[in-house]
PDB file of N, CA and C in Angstrom:
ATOM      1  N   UNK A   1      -5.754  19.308  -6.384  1.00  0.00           N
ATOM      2  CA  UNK A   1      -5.534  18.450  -5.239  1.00  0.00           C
ATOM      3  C   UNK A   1      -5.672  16.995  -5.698  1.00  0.00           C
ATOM      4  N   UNK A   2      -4.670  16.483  -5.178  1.00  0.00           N
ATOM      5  CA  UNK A   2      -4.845  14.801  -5.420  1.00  0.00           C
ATOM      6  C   UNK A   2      -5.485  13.667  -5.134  1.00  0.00           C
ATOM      7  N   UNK A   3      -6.240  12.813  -5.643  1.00  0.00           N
ATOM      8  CA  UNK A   3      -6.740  11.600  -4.494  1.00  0.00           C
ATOM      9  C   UNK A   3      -5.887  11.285  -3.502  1.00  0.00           C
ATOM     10  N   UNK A   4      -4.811  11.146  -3.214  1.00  0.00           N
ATOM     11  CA  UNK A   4      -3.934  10.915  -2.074  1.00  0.00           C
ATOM     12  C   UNK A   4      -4.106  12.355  -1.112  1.00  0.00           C
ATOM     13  N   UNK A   5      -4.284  13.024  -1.328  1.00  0.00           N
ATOM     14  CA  UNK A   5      -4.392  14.187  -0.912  1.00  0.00           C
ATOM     15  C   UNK A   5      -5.382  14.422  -0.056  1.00  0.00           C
ATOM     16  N   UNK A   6      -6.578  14.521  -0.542  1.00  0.00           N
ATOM     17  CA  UNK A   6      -7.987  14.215   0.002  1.00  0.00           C
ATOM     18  C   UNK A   6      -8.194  12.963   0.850  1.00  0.00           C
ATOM     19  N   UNK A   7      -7.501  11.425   0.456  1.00  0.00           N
ATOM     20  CA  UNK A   7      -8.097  10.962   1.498  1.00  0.00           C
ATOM     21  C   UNK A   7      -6.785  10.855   2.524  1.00  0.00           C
ATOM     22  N   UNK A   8      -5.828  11.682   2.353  1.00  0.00           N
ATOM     23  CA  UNK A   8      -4.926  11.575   3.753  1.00  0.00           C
ATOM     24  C   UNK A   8      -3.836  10.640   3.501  1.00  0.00           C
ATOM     25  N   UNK A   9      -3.830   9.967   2.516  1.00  0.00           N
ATOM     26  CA  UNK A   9      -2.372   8.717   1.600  1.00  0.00           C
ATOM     27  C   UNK A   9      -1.541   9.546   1.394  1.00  0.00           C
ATOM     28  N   UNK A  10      -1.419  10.770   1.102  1.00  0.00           N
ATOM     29  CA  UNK A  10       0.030  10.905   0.517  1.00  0.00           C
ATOM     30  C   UNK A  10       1.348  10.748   0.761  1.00  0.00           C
ATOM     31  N   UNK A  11       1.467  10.565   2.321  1.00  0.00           N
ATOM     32  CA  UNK A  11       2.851  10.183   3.165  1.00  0.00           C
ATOM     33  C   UNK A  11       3.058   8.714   3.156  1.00  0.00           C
ATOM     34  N   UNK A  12       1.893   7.767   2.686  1.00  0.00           N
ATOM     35  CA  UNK A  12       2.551   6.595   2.496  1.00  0.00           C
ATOM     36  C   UNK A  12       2.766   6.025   1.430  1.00  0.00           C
ATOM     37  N   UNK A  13       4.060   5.587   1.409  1.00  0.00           N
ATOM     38  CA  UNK A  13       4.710   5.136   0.473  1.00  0.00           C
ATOM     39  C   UNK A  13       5.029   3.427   0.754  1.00  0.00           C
ATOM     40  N   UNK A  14       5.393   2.492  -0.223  1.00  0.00           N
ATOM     41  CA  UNK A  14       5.794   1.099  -0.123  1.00  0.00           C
ATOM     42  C   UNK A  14       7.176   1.403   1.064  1.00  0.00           C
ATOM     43  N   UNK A  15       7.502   0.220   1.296  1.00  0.00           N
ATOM     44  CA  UNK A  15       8.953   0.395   2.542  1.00  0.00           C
ATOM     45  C   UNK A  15       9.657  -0.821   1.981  1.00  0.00           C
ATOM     46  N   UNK A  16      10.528  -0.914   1.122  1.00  0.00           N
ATOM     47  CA  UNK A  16      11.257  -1.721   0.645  1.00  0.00           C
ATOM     48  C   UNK A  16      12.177  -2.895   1.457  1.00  0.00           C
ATOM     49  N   UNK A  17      12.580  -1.780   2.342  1.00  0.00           N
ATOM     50  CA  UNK A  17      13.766  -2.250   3.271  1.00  0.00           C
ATOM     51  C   UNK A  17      13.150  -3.040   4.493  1.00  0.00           C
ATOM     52  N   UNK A  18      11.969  -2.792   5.093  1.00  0.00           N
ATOM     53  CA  UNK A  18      11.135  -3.774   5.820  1.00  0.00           C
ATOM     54  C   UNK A  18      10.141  -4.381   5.464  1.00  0.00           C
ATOM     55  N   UNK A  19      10.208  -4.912   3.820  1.00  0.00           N
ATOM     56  CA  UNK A  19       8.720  -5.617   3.053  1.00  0.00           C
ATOM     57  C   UNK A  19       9.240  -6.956   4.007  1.00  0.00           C
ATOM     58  N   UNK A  20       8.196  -7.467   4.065  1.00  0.00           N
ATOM     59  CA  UNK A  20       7.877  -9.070   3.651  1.00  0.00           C
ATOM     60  C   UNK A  20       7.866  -9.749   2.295  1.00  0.00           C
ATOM     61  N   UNK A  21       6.400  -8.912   1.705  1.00  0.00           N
ATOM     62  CA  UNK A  21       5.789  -9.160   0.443  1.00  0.00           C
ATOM     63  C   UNK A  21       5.733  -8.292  -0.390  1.00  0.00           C
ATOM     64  N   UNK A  22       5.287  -7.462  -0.189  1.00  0.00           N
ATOM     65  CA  UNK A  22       5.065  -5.973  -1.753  1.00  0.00           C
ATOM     66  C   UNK A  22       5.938  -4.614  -0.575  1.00  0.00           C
ATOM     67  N   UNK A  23       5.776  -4.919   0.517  1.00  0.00           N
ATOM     68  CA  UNK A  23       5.955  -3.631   1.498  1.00  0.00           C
ATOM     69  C   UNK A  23       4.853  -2.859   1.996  1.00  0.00           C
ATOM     70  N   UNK A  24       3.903  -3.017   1.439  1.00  0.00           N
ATOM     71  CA  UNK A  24       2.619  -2.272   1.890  1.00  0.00           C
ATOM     72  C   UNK A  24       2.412  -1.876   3.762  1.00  0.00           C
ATOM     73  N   UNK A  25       2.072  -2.870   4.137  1.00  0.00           N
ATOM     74  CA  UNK A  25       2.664  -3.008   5.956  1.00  0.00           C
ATOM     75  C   UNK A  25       3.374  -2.363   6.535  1.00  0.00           C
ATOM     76  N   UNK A  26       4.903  -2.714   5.735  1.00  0.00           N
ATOM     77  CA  UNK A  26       5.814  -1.503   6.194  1.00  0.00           C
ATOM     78  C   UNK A  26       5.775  -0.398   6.546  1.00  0.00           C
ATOM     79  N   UNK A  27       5.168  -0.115   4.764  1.00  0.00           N
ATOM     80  CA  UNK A  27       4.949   1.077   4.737  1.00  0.00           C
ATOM     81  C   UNK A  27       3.727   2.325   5.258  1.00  0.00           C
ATOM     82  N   UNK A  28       3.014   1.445   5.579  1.00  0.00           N
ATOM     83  CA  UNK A  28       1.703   1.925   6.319  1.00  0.00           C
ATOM     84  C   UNK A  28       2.129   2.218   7.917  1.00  0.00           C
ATOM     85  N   UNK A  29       2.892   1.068   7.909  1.00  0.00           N
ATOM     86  CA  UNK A  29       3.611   1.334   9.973  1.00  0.00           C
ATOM     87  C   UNK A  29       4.628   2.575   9.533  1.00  0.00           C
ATOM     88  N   UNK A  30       5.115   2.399   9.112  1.00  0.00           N
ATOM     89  CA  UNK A  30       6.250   3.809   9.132  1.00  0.00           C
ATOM     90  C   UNK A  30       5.298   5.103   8.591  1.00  0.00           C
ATOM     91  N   UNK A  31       4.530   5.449   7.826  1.00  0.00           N
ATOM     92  CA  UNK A  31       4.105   6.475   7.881  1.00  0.00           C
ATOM     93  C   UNK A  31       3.034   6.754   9.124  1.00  0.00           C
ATOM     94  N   UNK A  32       2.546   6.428   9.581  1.00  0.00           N
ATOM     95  CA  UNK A  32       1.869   6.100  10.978  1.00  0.00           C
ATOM     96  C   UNK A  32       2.368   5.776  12.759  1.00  0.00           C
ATOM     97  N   UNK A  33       3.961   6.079  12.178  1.00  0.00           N
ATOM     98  CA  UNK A  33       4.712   5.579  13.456  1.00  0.00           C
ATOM     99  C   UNK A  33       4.150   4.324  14.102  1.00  0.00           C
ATOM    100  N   UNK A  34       3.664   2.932  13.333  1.00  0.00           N
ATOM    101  CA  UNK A  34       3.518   1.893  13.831  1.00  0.00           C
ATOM    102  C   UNK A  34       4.573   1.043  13.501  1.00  0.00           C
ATOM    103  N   UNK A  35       4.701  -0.166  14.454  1.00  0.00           N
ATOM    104  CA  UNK A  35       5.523  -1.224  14.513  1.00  0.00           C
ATOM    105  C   UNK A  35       4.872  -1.774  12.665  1.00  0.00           C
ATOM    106  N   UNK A  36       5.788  -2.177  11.619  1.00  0.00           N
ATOM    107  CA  UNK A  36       5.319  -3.142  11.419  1.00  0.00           C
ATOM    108  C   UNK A  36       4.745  -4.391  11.040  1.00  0.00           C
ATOM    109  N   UNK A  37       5.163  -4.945  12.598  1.00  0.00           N
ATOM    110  CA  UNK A  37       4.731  -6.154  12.830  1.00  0.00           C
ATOM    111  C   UNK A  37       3.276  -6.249  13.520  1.00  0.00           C
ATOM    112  N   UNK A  38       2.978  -4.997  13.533  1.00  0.00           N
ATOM    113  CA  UNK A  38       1.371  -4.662  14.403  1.00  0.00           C
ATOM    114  C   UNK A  38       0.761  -4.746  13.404  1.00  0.00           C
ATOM    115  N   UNK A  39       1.273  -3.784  12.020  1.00  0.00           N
ATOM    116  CA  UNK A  39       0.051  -4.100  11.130  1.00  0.00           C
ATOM    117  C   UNK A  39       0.167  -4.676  10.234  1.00  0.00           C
ATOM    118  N   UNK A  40       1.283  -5.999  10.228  1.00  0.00           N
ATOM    119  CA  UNK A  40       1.097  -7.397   9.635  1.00  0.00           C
ATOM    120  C   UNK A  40       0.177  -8.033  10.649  1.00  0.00           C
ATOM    121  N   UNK A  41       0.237  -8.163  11.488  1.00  0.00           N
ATOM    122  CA  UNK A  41      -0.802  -8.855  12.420  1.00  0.00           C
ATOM    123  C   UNK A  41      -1.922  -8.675  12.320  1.00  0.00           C
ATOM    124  N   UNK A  42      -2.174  -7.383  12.014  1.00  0.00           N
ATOM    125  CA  UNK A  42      -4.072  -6.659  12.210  1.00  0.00           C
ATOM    126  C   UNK A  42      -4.010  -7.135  11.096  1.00  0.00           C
ATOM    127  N   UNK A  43      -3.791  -7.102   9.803  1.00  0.00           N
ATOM    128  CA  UNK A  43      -3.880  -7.918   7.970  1.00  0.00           C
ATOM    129  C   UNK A  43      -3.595  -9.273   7.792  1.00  0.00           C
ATOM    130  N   UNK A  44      -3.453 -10.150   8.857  1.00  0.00           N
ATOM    131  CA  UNK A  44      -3.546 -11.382   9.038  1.00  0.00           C
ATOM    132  C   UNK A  44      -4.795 -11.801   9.582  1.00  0.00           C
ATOM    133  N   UNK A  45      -4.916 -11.154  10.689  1.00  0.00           N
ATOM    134  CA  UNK A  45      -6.329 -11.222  11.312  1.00  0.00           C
ATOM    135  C   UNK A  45      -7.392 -11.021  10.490  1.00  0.00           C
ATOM    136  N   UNK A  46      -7.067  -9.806   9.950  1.00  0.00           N
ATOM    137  CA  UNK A  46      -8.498  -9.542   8.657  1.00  0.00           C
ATOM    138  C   UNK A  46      -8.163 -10.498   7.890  1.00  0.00           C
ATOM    139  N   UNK A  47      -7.371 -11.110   7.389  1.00  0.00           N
ATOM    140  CA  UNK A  47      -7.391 -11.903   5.841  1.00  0.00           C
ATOM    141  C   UNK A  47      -7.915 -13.468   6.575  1.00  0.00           C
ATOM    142  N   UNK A  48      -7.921 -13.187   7.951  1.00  0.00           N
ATOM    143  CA  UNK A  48      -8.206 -14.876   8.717  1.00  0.00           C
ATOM    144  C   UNK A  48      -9.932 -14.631   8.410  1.00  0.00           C
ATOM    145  N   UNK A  49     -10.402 -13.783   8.492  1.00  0.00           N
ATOM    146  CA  UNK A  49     -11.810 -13.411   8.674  1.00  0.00           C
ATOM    147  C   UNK A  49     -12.598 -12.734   7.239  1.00  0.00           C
ATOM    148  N   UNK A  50     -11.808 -12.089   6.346  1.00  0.00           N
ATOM    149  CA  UNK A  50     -12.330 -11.359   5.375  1.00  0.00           C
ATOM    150  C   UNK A  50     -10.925 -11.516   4.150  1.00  0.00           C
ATOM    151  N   UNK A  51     -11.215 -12.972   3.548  1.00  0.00           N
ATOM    152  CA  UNK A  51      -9.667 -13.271   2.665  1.00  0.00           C
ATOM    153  C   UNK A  51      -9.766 -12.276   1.406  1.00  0.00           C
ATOM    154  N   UNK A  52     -10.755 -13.091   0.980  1.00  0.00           N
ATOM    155  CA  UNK A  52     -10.954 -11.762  -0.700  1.00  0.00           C
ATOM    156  C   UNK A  52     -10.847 -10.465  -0.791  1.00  0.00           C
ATOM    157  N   UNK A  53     -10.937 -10.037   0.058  1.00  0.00           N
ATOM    158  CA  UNK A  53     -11.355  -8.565   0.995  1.00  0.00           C
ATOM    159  C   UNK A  53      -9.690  -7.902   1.254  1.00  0.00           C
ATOM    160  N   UNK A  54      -9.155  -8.479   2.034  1.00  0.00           N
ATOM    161  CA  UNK A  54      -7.816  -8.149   2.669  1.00  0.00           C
ATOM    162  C   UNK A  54      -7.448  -8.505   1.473  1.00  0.00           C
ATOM    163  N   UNK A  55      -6.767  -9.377   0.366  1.00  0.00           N
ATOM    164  CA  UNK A  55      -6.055  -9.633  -0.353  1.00  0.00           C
ATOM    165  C   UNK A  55      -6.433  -8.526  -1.566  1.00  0.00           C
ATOM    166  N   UNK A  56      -7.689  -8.152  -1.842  1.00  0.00           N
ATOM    167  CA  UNK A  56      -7.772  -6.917  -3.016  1.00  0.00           C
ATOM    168  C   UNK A  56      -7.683  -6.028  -2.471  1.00  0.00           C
ATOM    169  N   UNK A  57      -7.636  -5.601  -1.201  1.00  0.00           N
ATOM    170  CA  UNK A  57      -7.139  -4.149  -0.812  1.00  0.00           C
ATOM    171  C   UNK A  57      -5.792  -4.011  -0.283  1.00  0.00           C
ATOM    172  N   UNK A  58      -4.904  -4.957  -0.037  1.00  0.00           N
ATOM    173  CA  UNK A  58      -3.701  -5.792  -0.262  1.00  0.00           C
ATOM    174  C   UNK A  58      -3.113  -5.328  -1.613  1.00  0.00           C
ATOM    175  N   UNK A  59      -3.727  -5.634  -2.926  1.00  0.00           N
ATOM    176  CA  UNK A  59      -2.930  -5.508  -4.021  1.00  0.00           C
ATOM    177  C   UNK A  59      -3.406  -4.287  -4.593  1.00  0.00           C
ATOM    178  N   UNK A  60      -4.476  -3.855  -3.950  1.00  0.00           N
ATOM    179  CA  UNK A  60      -4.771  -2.491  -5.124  1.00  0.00           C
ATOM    180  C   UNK A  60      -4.162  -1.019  -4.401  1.00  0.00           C
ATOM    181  N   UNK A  61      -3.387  -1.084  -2.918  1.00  0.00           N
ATOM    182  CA  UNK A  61      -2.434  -0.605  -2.120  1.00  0.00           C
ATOM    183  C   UNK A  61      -1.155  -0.771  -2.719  1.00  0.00           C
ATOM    184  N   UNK A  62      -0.758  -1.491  -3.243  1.00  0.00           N
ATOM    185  CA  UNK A  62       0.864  -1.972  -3.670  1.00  0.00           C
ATOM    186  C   UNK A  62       0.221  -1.366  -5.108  1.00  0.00           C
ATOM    187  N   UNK A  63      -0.413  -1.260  -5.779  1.00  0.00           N
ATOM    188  CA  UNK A  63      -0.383  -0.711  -7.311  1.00  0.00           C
ATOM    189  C   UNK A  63      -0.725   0.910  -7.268  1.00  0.00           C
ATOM    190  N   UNK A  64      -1.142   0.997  -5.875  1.00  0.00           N
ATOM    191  CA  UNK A  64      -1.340   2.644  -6.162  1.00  0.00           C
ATOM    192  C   UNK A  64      -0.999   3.536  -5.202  1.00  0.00           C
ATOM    193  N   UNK A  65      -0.160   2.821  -4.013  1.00  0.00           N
ATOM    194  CA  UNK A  65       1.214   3.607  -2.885  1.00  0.00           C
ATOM    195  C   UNK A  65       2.155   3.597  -4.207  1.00  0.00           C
ATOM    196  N   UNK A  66       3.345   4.989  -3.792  1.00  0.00           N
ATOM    197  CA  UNK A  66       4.429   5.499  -4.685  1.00  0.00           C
ATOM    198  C   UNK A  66       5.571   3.934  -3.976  1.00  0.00           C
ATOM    199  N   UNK A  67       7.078   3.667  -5.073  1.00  0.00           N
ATOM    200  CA  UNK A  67       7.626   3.640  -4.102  1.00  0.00           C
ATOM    201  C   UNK A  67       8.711   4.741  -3.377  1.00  0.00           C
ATOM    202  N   UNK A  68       9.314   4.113  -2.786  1.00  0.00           N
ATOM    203  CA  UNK A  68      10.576   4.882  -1.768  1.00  0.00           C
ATOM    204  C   UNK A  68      11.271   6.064  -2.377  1.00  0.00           C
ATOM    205  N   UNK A  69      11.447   5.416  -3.677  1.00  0.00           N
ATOM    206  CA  UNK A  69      12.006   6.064  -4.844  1.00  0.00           C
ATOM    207  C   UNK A  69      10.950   7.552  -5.389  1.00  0.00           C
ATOM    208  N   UNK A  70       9.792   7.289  -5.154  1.00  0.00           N
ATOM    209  CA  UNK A  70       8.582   8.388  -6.138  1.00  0.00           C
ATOM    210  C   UNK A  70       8.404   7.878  -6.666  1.00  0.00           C
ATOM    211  N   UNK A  71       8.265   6.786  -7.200  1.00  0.00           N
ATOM    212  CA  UNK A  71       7.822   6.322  -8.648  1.00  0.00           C
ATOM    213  C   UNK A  71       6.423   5.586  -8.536  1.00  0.00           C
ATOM    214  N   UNK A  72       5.283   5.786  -9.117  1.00  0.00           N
ATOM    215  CA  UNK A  72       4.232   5.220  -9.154  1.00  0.00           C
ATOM    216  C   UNK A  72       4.150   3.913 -10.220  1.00  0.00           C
ATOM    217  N   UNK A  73       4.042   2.606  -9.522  1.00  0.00           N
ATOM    218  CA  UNK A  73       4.168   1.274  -9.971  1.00  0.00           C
ATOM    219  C   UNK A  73       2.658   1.564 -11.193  1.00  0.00           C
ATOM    220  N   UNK A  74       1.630   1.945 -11.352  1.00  0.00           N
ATOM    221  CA  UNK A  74       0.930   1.657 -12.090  1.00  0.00           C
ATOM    222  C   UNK A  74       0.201   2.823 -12.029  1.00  0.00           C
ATOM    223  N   UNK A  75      -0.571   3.403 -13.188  1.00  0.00           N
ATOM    224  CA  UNK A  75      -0.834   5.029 -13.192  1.00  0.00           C
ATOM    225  C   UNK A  75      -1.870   5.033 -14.336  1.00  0.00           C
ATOM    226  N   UNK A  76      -3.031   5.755 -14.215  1.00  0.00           N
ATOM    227  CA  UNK A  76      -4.183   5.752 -15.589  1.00  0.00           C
ATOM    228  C   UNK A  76      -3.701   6.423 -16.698  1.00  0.00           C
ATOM    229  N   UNK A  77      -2.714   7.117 -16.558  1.00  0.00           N
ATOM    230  CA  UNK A  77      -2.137   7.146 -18.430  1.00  0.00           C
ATOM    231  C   UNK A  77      -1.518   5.693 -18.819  1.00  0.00           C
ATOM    232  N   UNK A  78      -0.655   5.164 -18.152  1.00  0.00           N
ATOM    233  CA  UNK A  78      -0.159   4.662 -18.400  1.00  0.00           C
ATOM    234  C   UNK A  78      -1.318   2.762 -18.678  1.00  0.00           C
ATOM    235  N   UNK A  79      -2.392   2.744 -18.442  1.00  0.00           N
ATOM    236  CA  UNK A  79      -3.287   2.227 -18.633  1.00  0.00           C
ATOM    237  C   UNK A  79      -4.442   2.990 -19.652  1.00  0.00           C
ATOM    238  N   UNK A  80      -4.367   3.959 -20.234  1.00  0.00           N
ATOM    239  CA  UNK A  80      -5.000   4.045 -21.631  1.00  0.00           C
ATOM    240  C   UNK A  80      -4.317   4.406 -22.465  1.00  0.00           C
ATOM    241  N   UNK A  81      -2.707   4.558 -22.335  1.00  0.00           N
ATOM    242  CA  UNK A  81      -2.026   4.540 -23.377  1.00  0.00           C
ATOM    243  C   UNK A  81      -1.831   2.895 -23.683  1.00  0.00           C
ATOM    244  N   UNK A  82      -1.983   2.490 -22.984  1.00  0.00           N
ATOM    245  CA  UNK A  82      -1.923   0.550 -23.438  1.00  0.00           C
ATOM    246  C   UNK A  82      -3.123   0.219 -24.039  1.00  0.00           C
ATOM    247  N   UNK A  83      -4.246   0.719 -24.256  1.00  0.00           N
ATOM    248  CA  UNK A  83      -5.251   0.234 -24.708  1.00  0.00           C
ATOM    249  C   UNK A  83      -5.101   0.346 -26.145  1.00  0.00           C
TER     250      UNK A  83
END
């Protein structure tokens, strides 16, 4: 069983076609049947109140959601075969 698996991620994926920025948002509203523009708003609000916070869970979402395609943007083989 997968970490996506266990904590309930595995249906979301990046959303290319409605990013703003990485797609993360998008893609969190479409697997969730949300608008979104609801949950760019709720991640504005947090980043108005908790910046460092929203912005590393912001980028460590975009490095470890698949995209649209399946393809995983960044992966631990592929980080100790670089070492």
């Amino acid at each position: 069983m997968s970490w996506k698996t266990k904590l309930h991620l595995d249906n979301i994926c990046l959303d290319k076609d409605n990013a703003w920025i990485f797609g993360v948002c998008a893609g969190i509203g479409k697997a969730h049947n949300l608008a979104p523009q609801l949950v760019r708003v709720c991640a504005i609000i947090s980043g108005l109140f908790f910046a460092k916070l929203t912005i590393a869970i912001y980028l460590i979402a975009w490095l470890m959601f698949d995209d649209t395609i399946g393809r995983y943007r960044f992966s631990v083989a592929q980080a100790t075969t670089q070492m």
